[in-house]
Protein backbone atom coordinates (compact mmCIF):
# COMPACT_ATOMS: atom_id res chain seq x y z
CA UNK A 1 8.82 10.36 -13.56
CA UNK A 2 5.62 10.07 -15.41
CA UNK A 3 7.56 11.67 -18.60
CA UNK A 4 10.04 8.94 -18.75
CA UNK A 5 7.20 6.64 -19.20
CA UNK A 6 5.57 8.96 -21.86
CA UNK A 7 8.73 9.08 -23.84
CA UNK A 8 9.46 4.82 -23.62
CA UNK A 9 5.12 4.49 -24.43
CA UNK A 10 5.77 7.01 -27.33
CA UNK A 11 7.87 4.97 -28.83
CA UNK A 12 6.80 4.74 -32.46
CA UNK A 13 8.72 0.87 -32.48
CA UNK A 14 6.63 -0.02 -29.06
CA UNK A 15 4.55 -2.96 -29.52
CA UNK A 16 1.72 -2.44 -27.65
CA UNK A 17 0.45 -6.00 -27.34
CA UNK A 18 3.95 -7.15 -25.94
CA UNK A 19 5.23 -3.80 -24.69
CA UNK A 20 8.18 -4.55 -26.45
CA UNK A 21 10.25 -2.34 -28.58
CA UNK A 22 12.68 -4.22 -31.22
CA UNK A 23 14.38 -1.36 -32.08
CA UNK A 24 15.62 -0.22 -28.90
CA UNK A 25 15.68 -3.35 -26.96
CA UNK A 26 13.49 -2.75 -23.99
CA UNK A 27 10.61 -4.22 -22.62
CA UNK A 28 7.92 -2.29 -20.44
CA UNK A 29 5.97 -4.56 -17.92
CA UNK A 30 3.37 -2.87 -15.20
CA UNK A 31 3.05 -4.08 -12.18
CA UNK A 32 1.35 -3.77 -9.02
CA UNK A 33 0.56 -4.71 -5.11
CA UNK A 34 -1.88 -4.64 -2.78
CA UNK A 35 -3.21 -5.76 0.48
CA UNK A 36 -6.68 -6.29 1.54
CA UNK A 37 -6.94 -5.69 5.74
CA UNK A 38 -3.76 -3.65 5.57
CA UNK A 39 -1.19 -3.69 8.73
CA UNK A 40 -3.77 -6.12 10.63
CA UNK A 41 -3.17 -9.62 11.46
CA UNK A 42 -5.69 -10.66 8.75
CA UNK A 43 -4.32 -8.75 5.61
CA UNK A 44 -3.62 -10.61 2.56
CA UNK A 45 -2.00 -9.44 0.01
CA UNK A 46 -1.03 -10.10 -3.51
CA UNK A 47 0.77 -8.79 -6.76
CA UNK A 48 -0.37 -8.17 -10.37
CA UNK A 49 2.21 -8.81 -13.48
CA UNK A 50 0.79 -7.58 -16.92
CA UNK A 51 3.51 -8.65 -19.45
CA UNK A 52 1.23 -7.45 -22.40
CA UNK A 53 -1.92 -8.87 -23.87
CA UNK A 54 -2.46 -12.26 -23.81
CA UNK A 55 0.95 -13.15 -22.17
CA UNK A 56 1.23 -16.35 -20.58
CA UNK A 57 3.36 -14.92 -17.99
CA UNK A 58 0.52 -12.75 -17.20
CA UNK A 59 -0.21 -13.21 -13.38
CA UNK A 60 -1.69 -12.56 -10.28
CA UNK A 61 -0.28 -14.10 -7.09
CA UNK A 62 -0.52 -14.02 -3.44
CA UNK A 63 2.28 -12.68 -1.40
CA UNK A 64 3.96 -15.14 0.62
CA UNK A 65 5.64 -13.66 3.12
CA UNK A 66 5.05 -12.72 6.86
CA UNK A 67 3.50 -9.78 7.78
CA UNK A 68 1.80 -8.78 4.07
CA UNK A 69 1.27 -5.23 3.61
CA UNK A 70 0.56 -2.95 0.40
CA UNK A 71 4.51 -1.64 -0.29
CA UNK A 72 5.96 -4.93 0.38
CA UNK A 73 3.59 -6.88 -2.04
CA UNK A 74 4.62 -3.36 -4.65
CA UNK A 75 8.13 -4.36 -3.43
CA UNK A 76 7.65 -7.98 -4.42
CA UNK A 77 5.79 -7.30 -7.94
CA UNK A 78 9.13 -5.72 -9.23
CA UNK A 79 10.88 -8.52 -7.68
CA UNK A 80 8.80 -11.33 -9.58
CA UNK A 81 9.14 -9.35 -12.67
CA UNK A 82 12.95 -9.39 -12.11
CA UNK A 83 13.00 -12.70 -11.36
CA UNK A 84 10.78 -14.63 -14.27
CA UNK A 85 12.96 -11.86 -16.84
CA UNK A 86 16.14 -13.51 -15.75
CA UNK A 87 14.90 -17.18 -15.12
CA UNK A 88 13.12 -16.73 -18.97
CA UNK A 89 16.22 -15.26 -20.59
CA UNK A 90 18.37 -17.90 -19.12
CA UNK A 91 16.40 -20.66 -20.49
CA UNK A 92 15.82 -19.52 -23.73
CA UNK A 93 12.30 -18.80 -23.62
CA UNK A 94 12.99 -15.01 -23.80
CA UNK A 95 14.88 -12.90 -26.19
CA UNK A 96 17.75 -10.93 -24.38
CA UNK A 97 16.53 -7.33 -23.92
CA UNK A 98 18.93 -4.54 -23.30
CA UNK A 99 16.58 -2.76 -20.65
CA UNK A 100 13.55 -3.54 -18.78
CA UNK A 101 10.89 -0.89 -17.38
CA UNK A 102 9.09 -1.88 -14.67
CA UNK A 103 6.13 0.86 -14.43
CA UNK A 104 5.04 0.79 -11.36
CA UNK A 105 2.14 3.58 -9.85
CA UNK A 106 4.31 2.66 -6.43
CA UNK A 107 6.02 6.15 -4.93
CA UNK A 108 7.06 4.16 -2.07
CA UNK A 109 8.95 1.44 -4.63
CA UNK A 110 10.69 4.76 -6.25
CA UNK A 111 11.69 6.24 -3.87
CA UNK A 112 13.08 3.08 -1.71
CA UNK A 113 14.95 1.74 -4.58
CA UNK A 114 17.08 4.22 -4.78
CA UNK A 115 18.25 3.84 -1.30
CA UNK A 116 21.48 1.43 -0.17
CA UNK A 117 19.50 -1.82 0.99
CA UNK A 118 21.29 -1.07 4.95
CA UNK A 119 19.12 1.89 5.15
CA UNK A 120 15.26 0.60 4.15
CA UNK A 121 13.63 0.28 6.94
CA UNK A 122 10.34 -1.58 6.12
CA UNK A 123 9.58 -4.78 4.42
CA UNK A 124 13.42 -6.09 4.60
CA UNK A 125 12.46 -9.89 3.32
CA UNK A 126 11.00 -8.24 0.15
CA UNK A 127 14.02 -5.91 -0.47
CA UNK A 128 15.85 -8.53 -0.36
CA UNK A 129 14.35 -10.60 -2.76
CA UNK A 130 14.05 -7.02 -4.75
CA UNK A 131 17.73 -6.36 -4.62
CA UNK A 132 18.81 -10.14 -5.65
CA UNK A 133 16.75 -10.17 -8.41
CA UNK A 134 18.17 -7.27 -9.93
CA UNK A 135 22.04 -8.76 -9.39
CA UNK A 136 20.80 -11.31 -11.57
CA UNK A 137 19.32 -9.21 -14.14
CA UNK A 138 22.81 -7.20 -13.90
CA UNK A 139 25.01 -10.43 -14.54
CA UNK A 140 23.24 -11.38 -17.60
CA UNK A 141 23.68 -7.89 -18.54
CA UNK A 142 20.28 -6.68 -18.65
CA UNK A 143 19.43 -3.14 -17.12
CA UNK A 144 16.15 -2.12 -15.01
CA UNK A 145 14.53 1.28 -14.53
CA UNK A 146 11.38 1.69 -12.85
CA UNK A 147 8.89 3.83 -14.65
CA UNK A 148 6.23 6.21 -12.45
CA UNK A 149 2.74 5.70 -13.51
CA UNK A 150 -0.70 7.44 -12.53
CA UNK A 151 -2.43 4.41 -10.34
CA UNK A 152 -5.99 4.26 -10.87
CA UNK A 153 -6.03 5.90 -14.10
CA UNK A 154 -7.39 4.49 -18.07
CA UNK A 155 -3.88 2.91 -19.02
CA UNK A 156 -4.97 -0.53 -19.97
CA UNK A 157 -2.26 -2.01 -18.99
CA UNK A 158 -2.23 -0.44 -15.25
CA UNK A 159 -5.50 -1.65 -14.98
CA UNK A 160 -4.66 -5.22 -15.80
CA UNK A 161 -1.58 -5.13 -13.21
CA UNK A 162 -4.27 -3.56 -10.77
């Protein structure tokens, strides 16, 4: 997976301040999750969106749901992304992009996403949210991939999702 995200980063039309590529109509936004005190009755967790430098839909927020834990807050990054995409496109405030990458360093979010919702397991509420978000994204006519990245690593913009 990590080559799919080499070949959209490569792109010679990427902006890397935005992560946007005019030419071929995507837009690559990293996110990512995590959850201090993880699977105890204290954990708190939250979710980092890094739109590109100096975005003002840069963000970090707390997971709201019950029971946080690190893959539902990864779960719930996508889902935000998804979710301010369509809500910014529909107002206006966005131009309409043909594709959006979510890169993610998330195996769990890979793999899961490709499942039919009936058969996850784990973290239903955020699924949920996950899997209504990208409807929307559909009915505006928007695709979504979800691009692997190394977690931890010297990417900039990993680090500012972390």
């Amino acid at each position: 997976m990590t080559d799919l995200y080499e070949y959209y980063a490569a792109d010679p039309s990427l902006d890397a301040h935005t992560g946007v590529s005019e030419l071929y109509g995507y837009r690559i936004v990293h996110v990512d999750g995590s959850c201090l005190d993880n699977g105890s009755t204290n954990a708190r967790a939250g979710m980092g969106l890094y739109y590109g430098r100096d975005s003002p839909l840069n963000a970090a927020v707390q997971y709201l749901l019950a029971n946080p834990m690190n893959n539902g807050s990864e779960v719930m990054a996508a889902a935000a992304v998804m979710a301010v995409v369509w809500s910014e496109t529909a107002e206006c405030r966005m131009p309409m992009y043909k594709t959006l990458c979510i890169a993610t360093d998330s195996t769990y979010v890979m793999h899961e996403a490709a499942k039919v919702a009936s058969s996850r397991r784990f973290n239903a509420e955020a699924w949920a949210f996950y899997d209504t978000a990208l409807q929307q994204l559909r009915n505006i006519g928007i695709d979504m991939i979800l691009l692997k990245v190394k977690g931890h690593d010297t990417s900039l913009e990993n680090n500012e999702a972390d």
